[in-house]
Protein backbone atom coordinates (compact mmCIF):
# COMPACT_ATOMS: atom_id res chain seq x y z
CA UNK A 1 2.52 -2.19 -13.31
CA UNK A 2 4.56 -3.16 -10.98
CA UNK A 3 5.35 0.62 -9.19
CA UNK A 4 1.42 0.69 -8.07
CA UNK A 5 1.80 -1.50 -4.91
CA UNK A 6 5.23 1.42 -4.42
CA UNK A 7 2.20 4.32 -5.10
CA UNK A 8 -0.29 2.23 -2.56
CA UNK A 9 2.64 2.52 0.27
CA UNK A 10 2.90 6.23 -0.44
CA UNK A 11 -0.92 6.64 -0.20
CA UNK A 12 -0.86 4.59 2.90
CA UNK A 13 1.45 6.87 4.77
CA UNK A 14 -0.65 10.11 3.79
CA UNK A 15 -1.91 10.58 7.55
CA UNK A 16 2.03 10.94 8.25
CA UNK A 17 2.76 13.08 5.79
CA UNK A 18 -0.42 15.53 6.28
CA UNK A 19 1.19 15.36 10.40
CA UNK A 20 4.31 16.84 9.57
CA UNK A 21 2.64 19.55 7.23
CA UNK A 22 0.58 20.30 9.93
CA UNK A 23 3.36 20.50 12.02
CA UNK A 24 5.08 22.95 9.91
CA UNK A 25 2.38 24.97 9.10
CA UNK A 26 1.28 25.19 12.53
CA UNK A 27 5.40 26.34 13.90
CA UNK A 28 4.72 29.24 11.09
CA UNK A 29 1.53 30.15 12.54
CA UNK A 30 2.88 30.30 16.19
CA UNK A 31 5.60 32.57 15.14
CA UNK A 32 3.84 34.97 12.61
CA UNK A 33 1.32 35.18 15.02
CA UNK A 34 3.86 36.07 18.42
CA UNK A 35 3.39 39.66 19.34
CA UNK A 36 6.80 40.29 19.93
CA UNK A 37 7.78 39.12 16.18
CA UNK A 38 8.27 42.30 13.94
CA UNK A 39 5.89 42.82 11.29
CA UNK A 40 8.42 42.77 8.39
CA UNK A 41 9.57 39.42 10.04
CA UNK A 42 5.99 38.13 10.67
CA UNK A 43 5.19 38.92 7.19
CA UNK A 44 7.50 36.60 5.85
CA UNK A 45 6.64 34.01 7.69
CA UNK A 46 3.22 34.51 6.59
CA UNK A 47 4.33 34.48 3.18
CA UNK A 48 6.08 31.06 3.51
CA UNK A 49 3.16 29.68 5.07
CA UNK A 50 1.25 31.03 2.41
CA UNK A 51 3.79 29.05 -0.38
CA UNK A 52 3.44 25.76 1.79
CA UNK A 53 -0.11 25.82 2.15
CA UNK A 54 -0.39 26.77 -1.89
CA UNK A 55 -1.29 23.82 -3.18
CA UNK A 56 -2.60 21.95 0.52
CA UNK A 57 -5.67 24.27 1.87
CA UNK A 58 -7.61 26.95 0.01
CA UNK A 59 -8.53 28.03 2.89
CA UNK A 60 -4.97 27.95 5.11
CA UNK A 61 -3.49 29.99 2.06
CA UNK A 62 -6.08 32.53 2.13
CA UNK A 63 -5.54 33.03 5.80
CA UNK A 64 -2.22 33.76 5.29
CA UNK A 65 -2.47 36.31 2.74
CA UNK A 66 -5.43 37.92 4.91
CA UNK A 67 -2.68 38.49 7.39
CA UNK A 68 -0.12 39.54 5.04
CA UNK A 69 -2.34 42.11 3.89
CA UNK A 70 -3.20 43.57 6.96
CA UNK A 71 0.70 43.92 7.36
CA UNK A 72 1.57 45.28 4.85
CA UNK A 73 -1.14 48.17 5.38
CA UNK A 74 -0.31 48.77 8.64
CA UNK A 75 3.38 49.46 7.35
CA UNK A 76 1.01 51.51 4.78
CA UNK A 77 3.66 49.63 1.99
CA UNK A 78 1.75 49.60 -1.09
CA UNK A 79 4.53 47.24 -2.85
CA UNK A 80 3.95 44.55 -0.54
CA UNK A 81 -0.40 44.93 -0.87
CA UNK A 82 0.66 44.40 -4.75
CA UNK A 83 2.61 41.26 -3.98
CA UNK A 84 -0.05 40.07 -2.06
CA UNK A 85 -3.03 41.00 -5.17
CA UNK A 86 -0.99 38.96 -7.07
CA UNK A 87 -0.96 36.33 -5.16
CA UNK A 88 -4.31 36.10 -4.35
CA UNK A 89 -5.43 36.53 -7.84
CA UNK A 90 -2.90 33.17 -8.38
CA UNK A 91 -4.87 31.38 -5.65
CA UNK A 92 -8.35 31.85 -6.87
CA UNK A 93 -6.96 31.19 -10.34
CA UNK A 94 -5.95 27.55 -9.43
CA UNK A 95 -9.21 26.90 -7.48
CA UNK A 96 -11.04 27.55 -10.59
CA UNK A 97 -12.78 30.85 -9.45
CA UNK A 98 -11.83 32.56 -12.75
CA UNK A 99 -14.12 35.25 -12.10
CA UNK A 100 -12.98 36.36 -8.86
CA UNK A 101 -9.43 36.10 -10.28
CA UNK A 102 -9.82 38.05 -13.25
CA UNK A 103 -11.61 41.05 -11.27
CA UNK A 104 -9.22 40.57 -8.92
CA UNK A 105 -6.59 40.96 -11.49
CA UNK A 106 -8.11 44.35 -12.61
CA UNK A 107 -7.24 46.12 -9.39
CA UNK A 108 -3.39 45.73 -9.71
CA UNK A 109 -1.07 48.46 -11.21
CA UNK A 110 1.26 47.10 -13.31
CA UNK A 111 3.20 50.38 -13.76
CA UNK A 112 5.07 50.32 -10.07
CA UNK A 113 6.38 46.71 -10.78
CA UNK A 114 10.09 45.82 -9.91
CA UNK A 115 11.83 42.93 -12.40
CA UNK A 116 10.18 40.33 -9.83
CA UNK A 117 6.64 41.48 -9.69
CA UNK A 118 6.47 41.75 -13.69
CA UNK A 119 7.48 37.87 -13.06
CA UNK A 120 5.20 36.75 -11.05
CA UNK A 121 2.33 38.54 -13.01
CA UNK A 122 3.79 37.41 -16.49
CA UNK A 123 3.47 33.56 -15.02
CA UNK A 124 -0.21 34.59 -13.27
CA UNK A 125 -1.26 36.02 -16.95
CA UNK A 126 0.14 32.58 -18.60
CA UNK A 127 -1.52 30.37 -16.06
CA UNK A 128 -4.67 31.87 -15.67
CA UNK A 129 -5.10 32.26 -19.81
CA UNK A 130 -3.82 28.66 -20.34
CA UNK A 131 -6.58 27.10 -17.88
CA UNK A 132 -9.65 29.44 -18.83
CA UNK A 133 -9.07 28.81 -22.07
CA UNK A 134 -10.52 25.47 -21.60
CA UNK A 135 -13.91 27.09 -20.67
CA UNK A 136 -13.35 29.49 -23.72
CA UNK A 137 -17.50 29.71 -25.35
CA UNK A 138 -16.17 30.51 -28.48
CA UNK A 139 -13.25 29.07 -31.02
CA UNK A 140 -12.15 32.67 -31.15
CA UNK A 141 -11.90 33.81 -27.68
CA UNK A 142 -9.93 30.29 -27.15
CA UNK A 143 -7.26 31.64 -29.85
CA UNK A 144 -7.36 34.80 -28.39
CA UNK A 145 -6.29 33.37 -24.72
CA UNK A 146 -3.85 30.88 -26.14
CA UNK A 147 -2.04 33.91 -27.84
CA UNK A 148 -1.56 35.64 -24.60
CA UNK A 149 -0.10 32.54 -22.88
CA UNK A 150 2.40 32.50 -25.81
CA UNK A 151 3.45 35.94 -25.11
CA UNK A 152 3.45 35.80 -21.34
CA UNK A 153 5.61 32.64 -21.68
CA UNK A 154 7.75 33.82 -23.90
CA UNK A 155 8.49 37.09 -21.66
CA UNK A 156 9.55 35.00 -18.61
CA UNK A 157 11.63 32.74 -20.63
CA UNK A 158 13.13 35.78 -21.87
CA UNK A 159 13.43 37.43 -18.40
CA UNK A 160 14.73 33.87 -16.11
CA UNK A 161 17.81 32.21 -16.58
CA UNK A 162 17.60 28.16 -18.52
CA UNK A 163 18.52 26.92 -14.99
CA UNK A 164 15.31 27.76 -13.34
CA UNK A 165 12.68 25.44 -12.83
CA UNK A 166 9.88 27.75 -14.25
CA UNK A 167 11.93 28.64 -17.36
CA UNK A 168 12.14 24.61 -18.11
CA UNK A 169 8.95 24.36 -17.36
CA UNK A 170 7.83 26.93 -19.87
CA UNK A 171 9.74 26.30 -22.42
CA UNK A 172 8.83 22.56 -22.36
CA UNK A 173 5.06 23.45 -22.32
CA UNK A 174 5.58 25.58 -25.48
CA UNK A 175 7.31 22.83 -27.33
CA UNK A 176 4.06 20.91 -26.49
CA UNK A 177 1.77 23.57 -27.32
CA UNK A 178 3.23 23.91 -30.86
CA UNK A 179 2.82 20.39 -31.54
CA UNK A 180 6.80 19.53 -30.42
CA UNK A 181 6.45 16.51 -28.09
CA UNK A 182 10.10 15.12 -28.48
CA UNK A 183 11.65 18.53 -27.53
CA UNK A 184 9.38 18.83 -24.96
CA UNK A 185 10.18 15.33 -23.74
CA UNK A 186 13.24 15.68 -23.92
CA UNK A 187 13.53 19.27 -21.68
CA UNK A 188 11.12 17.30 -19.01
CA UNK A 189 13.91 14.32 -18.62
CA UNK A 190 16.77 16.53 -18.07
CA UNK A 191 14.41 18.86 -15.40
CA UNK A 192 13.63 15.46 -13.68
CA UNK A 193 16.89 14.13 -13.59
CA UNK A 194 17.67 17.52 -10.98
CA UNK A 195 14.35 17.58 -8.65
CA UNK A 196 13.97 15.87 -5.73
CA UNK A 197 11.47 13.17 -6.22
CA UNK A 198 9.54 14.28 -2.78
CA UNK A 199 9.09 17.67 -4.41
CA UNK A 200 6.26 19.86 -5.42
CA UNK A 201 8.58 20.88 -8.33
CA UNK A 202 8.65 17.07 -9.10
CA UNK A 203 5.68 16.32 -9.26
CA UNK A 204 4.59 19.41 -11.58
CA UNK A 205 7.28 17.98 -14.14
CA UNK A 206 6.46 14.50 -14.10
CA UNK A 207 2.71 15.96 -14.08
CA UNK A 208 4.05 17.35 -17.78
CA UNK A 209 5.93 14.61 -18.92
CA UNK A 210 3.30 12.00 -18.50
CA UNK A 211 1.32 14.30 -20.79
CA UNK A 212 3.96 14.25 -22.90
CA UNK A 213 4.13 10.42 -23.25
CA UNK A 214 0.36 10.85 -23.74
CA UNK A 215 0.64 12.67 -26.77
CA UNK A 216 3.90 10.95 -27.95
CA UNK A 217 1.08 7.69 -27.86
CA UNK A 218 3.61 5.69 -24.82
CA UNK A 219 0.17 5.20 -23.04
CA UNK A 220 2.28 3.07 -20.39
CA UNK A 221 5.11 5.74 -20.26
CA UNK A 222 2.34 8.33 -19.73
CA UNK A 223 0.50 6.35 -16.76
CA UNK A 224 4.66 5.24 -14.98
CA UNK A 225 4.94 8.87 -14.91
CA UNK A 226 1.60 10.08 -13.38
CA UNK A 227 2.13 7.36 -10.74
CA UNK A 228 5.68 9.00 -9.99
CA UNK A 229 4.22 12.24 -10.04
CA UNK A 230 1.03 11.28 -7.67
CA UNK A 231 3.79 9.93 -5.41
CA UNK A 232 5.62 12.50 -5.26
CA UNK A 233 2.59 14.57 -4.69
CA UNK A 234 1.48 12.62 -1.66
CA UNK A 235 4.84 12.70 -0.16
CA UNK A 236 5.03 16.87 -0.58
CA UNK A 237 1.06 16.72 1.01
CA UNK A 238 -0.07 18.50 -1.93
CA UNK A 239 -4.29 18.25 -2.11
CA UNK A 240 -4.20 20.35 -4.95
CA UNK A 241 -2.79 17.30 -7.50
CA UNK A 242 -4.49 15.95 -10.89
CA UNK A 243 -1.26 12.89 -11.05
CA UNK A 244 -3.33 10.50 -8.61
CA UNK A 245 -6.86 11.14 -10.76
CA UNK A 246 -4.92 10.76 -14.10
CA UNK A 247 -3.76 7.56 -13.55
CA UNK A 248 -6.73 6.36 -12.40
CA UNK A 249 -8.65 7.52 -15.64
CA UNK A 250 -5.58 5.00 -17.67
CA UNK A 251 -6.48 2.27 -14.93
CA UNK A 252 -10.12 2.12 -16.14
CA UNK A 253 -10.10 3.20 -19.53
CA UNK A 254 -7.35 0.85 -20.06
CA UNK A 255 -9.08 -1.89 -17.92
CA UNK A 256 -6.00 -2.45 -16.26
CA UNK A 257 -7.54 -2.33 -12.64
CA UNK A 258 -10.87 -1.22 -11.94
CA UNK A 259 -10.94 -1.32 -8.49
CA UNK A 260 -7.58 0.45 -8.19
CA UNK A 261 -9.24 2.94 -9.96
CA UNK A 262 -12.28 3.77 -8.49
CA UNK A 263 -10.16 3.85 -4.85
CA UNK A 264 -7.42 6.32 -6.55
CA UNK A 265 -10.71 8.49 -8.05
CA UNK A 266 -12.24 8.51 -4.19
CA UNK A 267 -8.93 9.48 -3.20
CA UNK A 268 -8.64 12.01 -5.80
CA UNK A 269 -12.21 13.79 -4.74
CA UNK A 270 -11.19 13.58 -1.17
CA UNK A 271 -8.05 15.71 -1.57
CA UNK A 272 -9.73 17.94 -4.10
CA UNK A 273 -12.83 18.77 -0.54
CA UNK A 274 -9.70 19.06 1.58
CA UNK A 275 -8.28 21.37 -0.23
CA UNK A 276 -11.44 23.06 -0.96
CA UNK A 277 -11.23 23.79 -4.39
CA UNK A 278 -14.12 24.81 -6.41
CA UNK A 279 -13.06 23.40 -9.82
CA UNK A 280 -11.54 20.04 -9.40
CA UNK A 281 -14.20 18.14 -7.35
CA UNK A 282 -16.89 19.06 -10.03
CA UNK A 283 -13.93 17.81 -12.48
CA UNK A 284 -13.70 14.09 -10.72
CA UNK A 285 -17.13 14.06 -9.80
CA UNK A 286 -18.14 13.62 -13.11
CA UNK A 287 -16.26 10.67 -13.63
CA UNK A 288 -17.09 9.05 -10.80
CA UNK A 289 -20.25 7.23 -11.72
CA UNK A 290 -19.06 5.86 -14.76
CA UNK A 291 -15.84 3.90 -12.78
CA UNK A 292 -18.14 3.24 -9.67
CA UNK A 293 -20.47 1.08 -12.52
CA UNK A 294 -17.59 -0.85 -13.54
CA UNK A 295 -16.26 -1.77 -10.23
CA UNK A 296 -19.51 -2.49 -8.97
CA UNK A 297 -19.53 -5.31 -11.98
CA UNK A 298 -15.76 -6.27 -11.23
CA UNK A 299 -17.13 -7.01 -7.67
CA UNK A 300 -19.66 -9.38 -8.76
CA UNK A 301 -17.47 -11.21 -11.32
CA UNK A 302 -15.41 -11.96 -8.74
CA UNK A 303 -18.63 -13.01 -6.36
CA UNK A 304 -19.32 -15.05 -8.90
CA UNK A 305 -15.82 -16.58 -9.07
CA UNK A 306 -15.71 -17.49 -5.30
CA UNK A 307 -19.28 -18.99 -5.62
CA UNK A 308 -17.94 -21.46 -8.25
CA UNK A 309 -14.64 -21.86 -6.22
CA UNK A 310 -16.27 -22.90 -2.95
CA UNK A 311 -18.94 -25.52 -5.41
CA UNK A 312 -15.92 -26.62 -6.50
CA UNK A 313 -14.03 -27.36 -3.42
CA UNK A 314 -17.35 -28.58 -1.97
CA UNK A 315 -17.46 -31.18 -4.70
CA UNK A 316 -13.72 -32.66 -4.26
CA UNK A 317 -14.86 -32.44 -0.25
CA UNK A 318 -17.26 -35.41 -1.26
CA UNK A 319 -15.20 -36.67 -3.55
CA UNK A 320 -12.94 -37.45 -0.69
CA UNK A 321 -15.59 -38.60 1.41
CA UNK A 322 -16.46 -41.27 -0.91
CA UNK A 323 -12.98 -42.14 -1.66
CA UNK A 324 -12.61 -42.93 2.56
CA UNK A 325 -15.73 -44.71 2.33
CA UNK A 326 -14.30 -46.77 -0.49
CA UNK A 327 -10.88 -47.57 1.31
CA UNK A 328 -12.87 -48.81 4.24
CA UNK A 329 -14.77 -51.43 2.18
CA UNK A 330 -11.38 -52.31 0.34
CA UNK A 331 -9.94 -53.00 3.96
CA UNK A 332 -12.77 -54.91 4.82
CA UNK A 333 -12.35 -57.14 1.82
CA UNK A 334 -8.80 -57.06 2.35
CA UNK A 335 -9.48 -58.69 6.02
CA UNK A 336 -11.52 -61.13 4.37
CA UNK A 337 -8.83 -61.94 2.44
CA UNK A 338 -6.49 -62.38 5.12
CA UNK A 339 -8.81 -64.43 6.88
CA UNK A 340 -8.82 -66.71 3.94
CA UNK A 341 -5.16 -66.58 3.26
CA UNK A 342 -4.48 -67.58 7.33
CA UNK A 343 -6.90 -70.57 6.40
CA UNK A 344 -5.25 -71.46 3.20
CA UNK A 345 -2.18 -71.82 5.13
CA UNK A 346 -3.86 -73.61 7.92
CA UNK A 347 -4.57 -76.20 4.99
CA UNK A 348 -0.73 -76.23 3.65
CA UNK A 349 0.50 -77.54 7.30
CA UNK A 350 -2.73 -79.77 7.25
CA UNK A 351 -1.71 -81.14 3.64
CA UNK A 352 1.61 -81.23 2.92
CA UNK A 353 0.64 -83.19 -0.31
CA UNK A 354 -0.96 -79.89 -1.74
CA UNK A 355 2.40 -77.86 -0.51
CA UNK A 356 3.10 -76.50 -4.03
CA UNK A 357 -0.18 -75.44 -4.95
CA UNK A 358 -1.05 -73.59 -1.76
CA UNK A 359 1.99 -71.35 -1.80
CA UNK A 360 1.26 -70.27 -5.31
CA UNK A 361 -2.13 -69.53 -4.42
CA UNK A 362 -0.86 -67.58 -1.46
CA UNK A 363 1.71 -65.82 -3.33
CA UNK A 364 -1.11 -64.50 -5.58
CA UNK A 365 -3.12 -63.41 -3.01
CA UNK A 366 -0.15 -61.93 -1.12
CA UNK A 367 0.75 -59.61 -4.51
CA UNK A 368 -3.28 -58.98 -4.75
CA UNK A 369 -3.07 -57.31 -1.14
CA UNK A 370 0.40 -55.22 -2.33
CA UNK A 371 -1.43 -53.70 -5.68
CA UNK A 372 -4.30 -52.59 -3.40
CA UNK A 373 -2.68 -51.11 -0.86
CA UNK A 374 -0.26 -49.34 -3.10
CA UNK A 375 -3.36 -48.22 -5.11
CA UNK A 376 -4.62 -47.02 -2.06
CA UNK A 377 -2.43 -45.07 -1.18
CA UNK A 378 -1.82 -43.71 -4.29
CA UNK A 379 -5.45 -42.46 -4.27
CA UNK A 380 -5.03 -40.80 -0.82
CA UNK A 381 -1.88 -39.09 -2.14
CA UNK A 382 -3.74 -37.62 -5.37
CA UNK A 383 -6.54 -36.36 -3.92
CA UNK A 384 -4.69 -34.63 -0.96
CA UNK A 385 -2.97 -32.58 -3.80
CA UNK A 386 -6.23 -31.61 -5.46
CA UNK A 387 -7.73 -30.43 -2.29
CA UNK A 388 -4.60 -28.40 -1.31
CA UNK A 389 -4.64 -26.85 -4.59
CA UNK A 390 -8.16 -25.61 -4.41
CA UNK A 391 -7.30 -23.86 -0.94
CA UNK A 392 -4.33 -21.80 -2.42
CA UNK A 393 -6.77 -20.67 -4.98
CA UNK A 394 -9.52 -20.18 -2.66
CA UNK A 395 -7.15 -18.09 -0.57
CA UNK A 396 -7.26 -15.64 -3.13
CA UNK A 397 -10.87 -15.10 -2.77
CA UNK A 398 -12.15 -15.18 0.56
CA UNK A 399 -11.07 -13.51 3.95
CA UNK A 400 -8.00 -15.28 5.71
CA UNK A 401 -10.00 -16.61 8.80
CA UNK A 402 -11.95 -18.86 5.78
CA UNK A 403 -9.04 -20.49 4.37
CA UNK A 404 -7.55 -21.25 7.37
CA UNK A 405 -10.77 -23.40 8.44
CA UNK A 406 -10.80 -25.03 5.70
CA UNK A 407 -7.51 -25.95 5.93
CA UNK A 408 -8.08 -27.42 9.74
CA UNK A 409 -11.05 -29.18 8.39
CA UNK A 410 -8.55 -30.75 5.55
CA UNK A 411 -6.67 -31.63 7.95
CA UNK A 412 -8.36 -33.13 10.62
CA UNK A 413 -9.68 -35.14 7.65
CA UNK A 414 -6.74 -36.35 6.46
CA UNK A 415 -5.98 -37.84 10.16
CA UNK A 416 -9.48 -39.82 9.88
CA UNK A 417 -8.73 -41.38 6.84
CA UNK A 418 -4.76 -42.02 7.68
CA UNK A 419 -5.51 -43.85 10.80
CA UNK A 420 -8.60 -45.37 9.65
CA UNK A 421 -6.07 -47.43 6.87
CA UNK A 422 -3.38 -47.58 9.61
CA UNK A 423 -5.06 -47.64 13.13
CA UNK A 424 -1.67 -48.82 14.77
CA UNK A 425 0.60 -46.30 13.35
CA UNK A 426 1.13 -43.37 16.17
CA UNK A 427 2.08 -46.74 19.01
CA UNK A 428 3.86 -48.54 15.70
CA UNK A 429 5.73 -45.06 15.24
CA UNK A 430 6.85 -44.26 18.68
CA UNK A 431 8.10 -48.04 19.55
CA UNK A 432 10.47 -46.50 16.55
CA UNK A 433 12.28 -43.93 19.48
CA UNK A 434 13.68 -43.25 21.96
CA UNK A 435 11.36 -43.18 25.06
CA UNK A 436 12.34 -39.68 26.08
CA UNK A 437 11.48 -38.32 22.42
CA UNK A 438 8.13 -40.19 22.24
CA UNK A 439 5.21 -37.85 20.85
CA UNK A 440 2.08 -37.46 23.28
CA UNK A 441 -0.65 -36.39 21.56
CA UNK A 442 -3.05 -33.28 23.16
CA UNK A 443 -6.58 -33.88 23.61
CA UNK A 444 -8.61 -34.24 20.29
CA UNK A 445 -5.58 -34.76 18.47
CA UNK A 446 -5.26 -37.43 16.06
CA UNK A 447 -2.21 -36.42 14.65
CA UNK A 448 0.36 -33.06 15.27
CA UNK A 449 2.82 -32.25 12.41
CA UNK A 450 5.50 -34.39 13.07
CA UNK A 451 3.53 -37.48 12.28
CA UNK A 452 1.92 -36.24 9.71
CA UNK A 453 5.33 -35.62 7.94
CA UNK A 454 5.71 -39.30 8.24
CA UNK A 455 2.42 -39.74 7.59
CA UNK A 456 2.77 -38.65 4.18
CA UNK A 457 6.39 -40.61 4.20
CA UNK A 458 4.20 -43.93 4.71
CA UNK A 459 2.06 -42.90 2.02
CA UNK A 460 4.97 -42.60 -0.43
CA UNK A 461 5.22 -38.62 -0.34
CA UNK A 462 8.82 -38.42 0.43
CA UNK A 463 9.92 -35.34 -0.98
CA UNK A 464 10.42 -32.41 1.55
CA UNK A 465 9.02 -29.71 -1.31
CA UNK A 466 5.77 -31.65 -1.95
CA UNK A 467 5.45 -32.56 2.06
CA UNK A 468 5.85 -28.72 2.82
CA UNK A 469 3.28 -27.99 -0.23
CA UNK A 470 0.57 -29.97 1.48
CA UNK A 471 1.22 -29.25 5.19
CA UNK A 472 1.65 -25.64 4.58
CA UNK A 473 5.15 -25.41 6.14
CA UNK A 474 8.85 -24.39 4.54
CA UNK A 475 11.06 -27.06 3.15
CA UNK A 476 13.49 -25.63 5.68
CA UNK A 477 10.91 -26.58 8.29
CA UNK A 478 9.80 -30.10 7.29
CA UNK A 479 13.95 -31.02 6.80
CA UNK A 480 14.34 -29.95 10.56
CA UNK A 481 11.28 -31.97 11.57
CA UNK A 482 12.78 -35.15 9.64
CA UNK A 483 15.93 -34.86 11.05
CA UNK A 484 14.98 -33.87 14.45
CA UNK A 485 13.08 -37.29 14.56
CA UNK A 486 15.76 -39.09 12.71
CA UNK A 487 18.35 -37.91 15.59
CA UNK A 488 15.63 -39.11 18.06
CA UNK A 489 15.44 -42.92 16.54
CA UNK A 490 16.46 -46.46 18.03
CA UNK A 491 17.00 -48.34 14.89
CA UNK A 492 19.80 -47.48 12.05
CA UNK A 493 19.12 -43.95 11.59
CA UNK A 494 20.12 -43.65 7.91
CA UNK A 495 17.38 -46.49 7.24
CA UNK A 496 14.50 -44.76 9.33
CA UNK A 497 12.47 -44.09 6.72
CA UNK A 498 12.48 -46.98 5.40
CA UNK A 499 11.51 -48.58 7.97
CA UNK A 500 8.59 -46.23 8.66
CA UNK A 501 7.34 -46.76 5.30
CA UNK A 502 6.76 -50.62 6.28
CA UNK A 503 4.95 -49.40 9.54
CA UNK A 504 1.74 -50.89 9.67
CA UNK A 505 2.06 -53.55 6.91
CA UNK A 506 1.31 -56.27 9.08
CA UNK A 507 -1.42 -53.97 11.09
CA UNK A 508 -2.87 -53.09 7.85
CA UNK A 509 -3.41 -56.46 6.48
CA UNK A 510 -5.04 -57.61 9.65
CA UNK A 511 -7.23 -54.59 9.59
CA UNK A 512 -7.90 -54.41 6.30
């Protein structure tokens, strides 16, 4: 999926998020809490830090509506102590203290309720109803529960205008409760299309329409949405979310990423003790052991995979090694040859008589000497490829600082066996410029990048792509090396390489 690296950006920026809530929160505080605010005024503001801190900290919520409280009974104003019942009940209904809610609930009159009051506590009565029916003992309290959430929803659809975002909500839930996913999908896209996507409001509606995909059976809909949803979450600072843990349950179930997984779950459990909710830590918790067991096997599958990786690079390693060893005994043969070639033609000038025969002897053994050297480097070229390709695919498995010694060990290997075929080529090379341009080499260096770009040309690798594959460079960059040196050259530029790739030929036959 390719939004999840978009969700792992979100989750990384968290700390910033969680600053500027603080930040808000804690200007709300300052001013609620200044003497010389009046306490109509400074209930308000308690009251909005209450609504921001609704869904981020149990605890920070409860504060505020401890202050509101006291307020509101110093004003001795019993309609604001009912607002803030209400709310409280609300608060200890999402934190899963049913209980506490419920008796809470008993304590509010219901007959000295204005048109917004019977509002909120028709959406407190469908909310608390619709999530303690889940915990219902019996098939027939369940029922019972269920029917009051039908009621209380359908008095505040009744009572709000179709514009609201509660009335949408509502409405779209009760399509889904009767069994009517497409409506229901269809009320969620239009309410989407509306919200801000760094919302609260957001992320409840994508919350809804994931589920909807769920039970529409668009499992990949369904997870796309909780993923928008747990953004959207994490950008609003909302601890109080069940988007980030969803989507991780599709991750594993699914076996799409297990490690993704188990990090969103941890995640999920962390928010859920930060927001110090009763309910939804037990809720992950339970899960947790069952997605730690399968990462926990992911991670040593993939131990396992590096093991054989680094056997297998260890293997072409000494394939290599005997491959060197093997051009080193073909160049001593080939000097022997040479030394019997130089004698053979000792022998012509000795013996004219035998002219004829000699040079087709020689010509033989000339064409001998090409094959081998072109098979030679032929083998160099081959397994310089293999061994690059094993680092790219080791790089995928071990830590950074790992690949990149292995890829100064390839190198400095590659030098020894380079100048071990062609001991003359750095002096052979530089005779090739212009003295101000010559390279110098730095201590312990066999070779810097430039020659080994025409390293490679002398071994028959001439295209730019496949250079810049095995050096680890851009095209761009090995075409400005090539030309740089090309602009730097004595002979016919446009025939430089050329005439690098005969470097050594006479070197090479004498020291091979």
């Amino acid at each position: 999926m390719r939004e999840l690296a978009n969700l792992d950006a979100t989750l990384e920026m968290a700390p910033e998020f969680h600053a500027a809530k603080e930040q808000l929160v804690g200007t709300l505080r300052e001013r609620a809490s200044d003497p010389a605010t009046p306490p109509v005024t400074a209930y308000e503001l308690w009251g909005q830090l209450y609504r921001e801190a609704f869904a981020y900290s149990f605890s920070m919520a409860s504060e505020a509506l401890e202050k509101q409280d006291s307020i509101a009974t110093g004003l001795a104003d019993g309609h604001r102590k009912t607002d803030v019942l209400m709310r409280r009940a609300m608060l200890l209904c999402v934190s899963g203290m049913y209980l506490e809610s419920s008796n809470l609930s008993r304590q509010i009159d219901t007959a000295s309720f204005d048109a917004a009051q019977m509002l909120e506590w028709c959406d407190y009565q469908q909310r608390f109803n619709a999530d303690f029916a889940e915990y219902s003992p019996t098939a027939e309290d369940h029922a019972r529960m269920i029917g009051k959430v039908a009621y209380y929803r359908s008095r505040i659809i009744a009572m709000t205008d179709d514009t609201l975002q509660l009335h949408q909500e509502l409405v779209a839930r009760e399509y889904l409760r009767l069994g009517q996913a497409e409506k229901a999908d269809s009320v969620f896209t239009r309410s989407l299309d509306v919200l801000n996507p760094s919302s609260h409001d957001y992320a409840i509606a994508a919350y809804y329409k994931a589920v909807t995909c769920r039970d529409l059976g668009r499992r990949d809909d369904s997870a796309l949405w909780f993923l928008r949803s747990a953004m959207a979450d994490a950008r609003a600072s909302v601890k109080d979310n069940a988007s980030l843990f969803s989507l991780a349950q599709i991750l594993f179930q699914d076996n799409i990423d297990i490690a993704r997984a188990f990090r969103y779950t941890q995640i999920s459990l962390q928010d859920a003790l930060d927001f110090n909710s009763k309910l939804r830590p037990w809720q992950i918790a339970l899960s947790i052991p069952e997605i730690e067991n399968a990462f926990l096997a992911s991670q040593k599958r993939h131990v396992s995979s590096i093991r054989s990786l680094l056997i297998a690079l260890s293997i072409l390693a000494a394939g290599l090694l005997v491959i060197i060893a093997m051009m080193v005994r073909l160049n001593r043969r080939l000097r022997e040859q040479h030394t019997q070639i130089t004698a053979m033609n000792s022998r012509i000038r000795e013996y004219s008589d035998s002219l004829a025969e000699s040079n087709a002897k020689l010509q033989t053994a000339i064409a001998r000497l090409s094959e081998a050297n072109t098979a030679k480097e032929e083998y160099i070229a081959l397994f310089l490829s293999m061994c690059s390709d094993y680092i790219d695919k080791l790089r995928k498995f071990v830590p950074l600082s790992e690949t990149d010694a292995e890829i100064r060990a390839f190198y400095k290997a590659f030098d020894n066996a380079f100048l071990q075929l062609y001991p003359n080529f750095v002096s052979e090379f530089n005779s090739l410029l212009r003295p101000e341009a010559r390279i110098e080499l730095k201590k312990d260096e066999l070779l810097n990048t430039e020659l080994r770009i025409f390293a490679l040309i002398r071994l028959g690798i001439t295209q730019s792509s496949h250079i810049a594959s095995l050096l680890r460079y851009s095209v761009n960059t090995i075409y400005n090396y090539r030309a740089q040196i090309k602009n730097a050259a004595l002979p016919d530029r446009e025939n430089f390489e050329e005439i690098v790739k005969n470097l050594g030929s006479a070197s090479s036959s004498q020291s091979t």
